[in-house]
N, C-alpha and C. Protein backbone atom coordinates (compact mmCIF):
# COMPACT_ATOMS: atom_id res chain seq x y z
N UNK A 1 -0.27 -19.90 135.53
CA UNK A 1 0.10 -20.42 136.83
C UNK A 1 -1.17 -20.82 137.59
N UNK A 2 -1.28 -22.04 138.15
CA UNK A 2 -2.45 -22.47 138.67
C UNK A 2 -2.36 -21.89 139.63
N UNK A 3 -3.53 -21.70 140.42
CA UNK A 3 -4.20 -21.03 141.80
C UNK A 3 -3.68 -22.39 143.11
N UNK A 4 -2.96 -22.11 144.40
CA UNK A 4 -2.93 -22.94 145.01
C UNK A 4 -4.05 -23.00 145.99
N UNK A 5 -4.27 -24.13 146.47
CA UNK A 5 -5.57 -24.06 147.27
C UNK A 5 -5.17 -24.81 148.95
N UNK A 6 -6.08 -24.61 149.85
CA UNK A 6 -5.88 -25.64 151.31
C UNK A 6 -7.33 -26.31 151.34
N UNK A 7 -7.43 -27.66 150.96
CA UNK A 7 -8.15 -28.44 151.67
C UNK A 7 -8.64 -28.28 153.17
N UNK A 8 -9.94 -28.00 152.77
CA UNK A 8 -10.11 -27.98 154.48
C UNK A 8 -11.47 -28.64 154.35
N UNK A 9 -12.25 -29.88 155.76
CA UNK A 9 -12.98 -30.61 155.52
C UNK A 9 -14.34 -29.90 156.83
N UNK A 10 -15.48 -29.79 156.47
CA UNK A 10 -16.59 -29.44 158.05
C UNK A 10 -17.65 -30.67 157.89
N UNK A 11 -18.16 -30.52 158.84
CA UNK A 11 -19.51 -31.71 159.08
C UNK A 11 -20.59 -31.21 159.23
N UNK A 12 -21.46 -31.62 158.85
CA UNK A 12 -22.85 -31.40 159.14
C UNK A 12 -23.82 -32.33 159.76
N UNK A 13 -24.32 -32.18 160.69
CA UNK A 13 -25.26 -33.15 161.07
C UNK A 13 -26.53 -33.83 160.73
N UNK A 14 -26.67 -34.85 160.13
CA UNK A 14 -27.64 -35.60 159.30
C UNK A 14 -28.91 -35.27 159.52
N UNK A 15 -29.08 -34.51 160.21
CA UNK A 15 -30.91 -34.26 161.14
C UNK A 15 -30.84 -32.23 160.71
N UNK A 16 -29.54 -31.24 160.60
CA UNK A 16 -29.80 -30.07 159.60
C UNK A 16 -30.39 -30.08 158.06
N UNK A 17 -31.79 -30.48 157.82
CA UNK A 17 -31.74 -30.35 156.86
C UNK A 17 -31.81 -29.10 156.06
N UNK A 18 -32.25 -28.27 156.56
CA UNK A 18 -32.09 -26.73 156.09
C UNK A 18 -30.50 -26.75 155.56
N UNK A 19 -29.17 -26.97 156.53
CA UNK A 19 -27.93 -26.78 155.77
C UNK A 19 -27.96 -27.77 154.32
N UNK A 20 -28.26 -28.92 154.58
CA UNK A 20 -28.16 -30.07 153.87
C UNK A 20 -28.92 -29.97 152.47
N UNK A 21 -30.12 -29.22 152.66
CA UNK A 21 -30.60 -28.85 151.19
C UNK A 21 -30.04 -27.58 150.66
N UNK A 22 -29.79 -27.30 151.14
CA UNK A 22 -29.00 -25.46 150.83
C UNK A 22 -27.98 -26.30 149.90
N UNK A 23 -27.18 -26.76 150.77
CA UNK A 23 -25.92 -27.17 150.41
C UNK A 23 -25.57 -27.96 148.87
N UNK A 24 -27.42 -29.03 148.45
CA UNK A 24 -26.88 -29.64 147.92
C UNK A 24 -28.30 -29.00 146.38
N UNK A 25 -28.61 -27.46 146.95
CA UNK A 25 -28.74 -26.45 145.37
C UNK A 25 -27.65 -25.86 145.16
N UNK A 26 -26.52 -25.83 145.79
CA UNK A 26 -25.16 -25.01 145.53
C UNK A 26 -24.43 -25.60 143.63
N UNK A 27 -23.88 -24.96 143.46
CA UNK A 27 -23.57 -25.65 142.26
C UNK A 27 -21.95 -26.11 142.08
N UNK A 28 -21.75 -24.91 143.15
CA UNK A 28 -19.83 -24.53 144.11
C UNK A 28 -20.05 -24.76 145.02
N UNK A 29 -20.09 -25.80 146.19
CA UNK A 29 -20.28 -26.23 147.39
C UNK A 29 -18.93 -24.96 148.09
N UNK A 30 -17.73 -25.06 147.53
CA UNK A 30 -16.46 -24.60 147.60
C UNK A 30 -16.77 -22.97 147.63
N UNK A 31 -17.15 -22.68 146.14
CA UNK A 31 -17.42 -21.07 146.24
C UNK A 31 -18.16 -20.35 147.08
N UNK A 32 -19.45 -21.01 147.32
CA UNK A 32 -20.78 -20.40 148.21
C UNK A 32 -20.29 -20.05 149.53
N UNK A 33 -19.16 -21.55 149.93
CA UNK A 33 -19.27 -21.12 151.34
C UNK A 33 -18.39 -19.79 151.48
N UNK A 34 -17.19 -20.24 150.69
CA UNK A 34 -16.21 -19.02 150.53
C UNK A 34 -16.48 -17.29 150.41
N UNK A 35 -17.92 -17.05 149.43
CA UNK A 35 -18.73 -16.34 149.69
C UNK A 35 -19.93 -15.82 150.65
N UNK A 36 -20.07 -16.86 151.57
CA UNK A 36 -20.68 -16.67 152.74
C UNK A 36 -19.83 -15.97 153.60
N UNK A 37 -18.40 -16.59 154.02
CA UNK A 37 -17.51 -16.26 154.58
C UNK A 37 -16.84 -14.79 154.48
N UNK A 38 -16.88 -14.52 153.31
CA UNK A 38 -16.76 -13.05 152.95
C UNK A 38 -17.78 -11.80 153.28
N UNK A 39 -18.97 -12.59 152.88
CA UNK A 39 -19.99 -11.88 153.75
C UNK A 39 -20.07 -11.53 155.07
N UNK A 40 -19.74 -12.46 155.82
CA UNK A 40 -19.71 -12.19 157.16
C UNK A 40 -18.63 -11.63 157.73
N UNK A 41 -17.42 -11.87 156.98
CA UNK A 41 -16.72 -10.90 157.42
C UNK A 41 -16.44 -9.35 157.38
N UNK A 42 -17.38 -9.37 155.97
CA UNK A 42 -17.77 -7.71 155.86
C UNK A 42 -18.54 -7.42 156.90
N UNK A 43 -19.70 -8.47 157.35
CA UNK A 43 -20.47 -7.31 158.29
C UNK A 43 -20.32 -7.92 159.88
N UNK A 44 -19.43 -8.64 160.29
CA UNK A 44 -19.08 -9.25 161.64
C UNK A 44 -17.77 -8.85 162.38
N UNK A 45 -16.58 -8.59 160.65
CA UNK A 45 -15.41 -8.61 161.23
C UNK A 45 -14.78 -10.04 161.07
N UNK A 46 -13.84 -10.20 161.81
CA UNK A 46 -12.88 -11.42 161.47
C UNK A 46 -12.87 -12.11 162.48
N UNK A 47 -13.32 -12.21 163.51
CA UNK A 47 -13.30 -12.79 165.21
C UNK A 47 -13.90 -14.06 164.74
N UNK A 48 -14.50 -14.72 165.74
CA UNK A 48 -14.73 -16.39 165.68
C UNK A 48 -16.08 -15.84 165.21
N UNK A 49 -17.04 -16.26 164.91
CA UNK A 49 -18.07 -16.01 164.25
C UNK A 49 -19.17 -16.77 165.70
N UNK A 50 -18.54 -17.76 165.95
CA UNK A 50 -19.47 -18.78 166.89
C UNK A 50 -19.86 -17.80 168.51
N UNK A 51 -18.89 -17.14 168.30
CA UNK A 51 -18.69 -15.79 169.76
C UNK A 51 -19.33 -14.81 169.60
N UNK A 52 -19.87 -14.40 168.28
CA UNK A 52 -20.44 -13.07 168.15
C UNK A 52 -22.14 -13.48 168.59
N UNK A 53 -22.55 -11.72 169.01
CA UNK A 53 -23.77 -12.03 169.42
C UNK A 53 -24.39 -11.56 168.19
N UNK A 54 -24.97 -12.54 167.36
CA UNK A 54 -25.35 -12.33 165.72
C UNK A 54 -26.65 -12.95 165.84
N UNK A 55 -27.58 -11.63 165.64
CA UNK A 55 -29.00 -12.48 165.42
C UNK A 55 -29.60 -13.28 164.49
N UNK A 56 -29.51 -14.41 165.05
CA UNK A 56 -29.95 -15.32 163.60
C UNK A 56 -31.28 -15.06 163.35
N UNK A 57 -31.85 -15.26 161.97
CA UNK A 57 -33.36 -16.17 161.49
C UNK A 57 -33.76 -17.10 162.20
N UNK A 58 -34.66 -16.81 162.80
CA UNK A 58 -35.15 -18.21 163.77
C UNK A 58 -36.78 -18.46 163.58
N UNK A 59 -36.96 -19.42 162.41
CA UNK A 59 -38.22 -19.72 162.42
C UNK A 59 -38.96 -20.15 163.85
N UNK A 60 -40.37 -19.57 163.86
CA UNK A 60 -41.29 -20.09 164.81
C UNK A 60 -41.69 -21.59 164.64
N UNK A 61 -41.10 -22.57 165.50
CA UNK A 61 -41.66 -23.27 164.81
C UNK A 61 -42.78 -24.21 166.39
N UNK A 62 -44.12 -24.99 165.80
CA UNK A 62 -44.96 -25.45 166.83
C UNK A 62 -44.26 -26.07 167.69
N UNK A 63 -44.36 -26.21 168.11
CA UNK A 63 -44.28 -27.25 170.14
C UNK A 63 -44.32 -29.10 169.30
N UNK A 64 -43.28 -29.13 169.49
CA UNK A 64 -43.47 -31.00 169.17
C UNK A 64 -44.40 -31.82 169.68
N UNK A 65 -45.12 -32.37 169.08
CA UNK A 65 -46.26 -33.39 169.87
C UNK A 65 -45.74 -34.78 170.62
N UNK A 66 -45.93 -35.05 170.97
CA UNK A 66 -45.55 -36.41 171.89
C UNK A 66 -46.14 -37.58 171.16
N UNK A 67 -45.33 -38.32 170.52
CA UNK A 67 -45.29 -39.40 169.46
C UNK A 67 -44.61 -40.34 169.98
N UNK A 68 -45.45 -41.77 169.93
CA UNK A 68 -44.62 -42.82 170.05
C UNK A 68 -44.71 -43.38 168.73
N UNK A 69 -43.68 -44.34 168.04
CA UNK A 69 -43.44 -45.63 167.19
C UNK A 69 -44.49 -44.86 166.02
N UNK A 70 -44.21 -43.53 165.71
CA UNK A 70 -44.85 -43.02 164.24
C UNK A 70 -43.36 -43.05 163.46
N UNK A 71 -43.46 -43.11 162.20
CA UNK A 71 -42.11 -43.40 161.17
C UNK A 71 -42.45 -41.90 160.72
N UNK A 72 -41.07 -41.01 160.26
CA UNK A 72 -41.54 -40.27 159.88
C UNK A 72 -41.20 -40.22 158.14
N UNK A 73 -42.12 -39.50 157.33
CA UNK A 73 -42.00 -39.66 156.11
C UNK A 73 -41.28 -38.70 155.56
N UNK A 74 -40.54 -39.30 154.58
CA UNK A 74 -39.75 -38.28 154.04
C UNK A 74 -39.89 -38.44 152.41
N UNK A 75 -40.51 -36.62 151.80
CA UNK A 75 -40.44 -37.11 150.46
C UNK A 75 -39.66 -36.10 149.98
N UNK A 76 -39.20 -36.61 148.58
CA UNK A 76 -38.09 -36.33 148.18
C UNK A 76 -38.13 -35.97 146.50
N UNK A 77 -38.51 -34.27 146.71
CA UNK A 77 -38.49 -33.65 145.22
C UNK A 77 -37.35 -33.99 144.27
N UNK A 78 -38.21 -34.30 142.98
CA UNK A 78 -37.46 -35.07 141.98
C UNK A 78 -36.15 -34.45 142.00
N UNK A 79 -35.70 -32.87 142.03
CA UNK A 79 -34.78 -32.13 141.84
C UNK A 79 -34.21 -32.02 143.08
N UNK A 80 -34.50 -32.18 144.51
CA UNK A 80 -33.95 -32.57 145.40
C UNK A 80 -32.95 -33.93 145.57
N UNK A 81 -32.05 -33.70 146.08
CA UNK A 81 -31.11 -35.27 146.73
C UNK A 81 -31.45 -35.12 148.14
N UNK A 82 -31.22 -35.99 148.17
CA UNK A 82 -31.36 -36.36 149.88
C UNK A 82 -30.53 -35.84 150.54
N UNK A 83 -29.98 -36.20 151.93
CA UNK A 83 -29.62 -36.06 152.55
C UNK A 83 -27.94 -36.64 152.52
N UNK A 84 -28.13 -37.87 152.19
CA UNK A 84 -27.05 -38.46 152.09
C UNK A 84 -26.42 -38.31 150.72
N UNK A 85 -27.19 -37.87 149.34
CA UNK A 85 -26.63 -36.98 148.20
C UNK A 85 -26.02 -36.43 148.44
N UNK A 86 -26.69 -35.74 149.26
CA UNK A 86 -26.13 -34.03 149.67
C UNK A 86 -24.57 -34.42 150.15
N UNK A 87 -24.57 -34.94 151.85
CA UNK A 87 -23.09 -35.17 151.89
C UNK A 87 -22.21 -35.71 151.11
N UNK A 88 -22.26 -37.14 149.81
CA UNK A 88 -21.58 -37.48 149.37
C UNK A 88 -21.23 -36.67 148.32
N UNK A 89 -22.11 -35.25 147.82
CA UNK A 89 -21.57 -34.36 146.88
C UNK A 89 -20.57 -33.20 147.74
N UNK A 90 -20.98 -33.01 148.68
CA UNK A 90 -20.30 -32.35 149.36
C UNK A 90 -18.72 -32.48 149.43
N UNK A 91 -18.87 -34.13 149.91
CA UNK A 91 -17.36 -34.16 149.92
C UNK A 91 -16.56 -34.83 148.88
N UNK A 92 -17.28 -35.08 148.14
CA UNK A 92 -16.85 -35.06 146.42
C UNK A 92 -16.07 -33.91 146.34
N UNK A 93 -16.54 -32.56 146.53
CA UNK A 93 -16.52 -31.62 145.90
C UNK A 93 -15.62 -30.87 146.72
N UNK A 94 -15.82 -30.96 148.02
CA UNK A 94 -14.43 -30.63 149.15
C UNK A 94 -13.03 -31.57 149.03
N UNK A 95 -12.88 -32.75 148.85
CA UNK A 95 -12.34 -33.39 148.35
C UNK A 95 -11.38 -33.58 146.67
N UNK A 96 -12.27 -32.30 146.03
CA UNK A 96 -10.99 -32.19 145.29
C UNK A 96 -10.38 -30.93 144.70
């Protein structure tokens, strides 16, 4: 008997790349998160997650410099996808 499932679709914003590369070493875009989710509900509980006062990882990061009309470069490890990889595997993979 097959397993039934619910489609469900999230977004990410093109400028997270921390989610966006995470997302696209996953190998189960589907499982990981599902396992994230479990995680946190072991140690959060079941409430909205966005409400809890949950200390994130918060890199230090420098003070932005004041830049005009610089391009910024983006390189892109052979074993890395981009950005836009990333989402179109994503929802490849949410999608079916």
């Amino acid at each position: 008997m097959a397993c039934s499932m619910k489609r469900l679709r999230f977004n990410v914003p093109i400028e997270d790349d921390d989610v966006l590369a995470w997302l696209s070493q996953q190998s189960s875009v589907s499982v990981s998160l599902r396992m994230l989710v479990h995680d946190a509900i072991r140690e959060h509980g079941e409430g909205d997650y966005v409400t809890k006062s949950v200390k994130r990882d918060t890199k230090v990061k420098a003070p932005k410099r004041e830049t005009q009309n610089v391009e910024k470069k983006v390189v892109v490890k052979p074993q890395q996808s981009s950005a836009v990889d990333a989402i179109s595997r994503m929802q490849g993979l949410l999608d079916n």
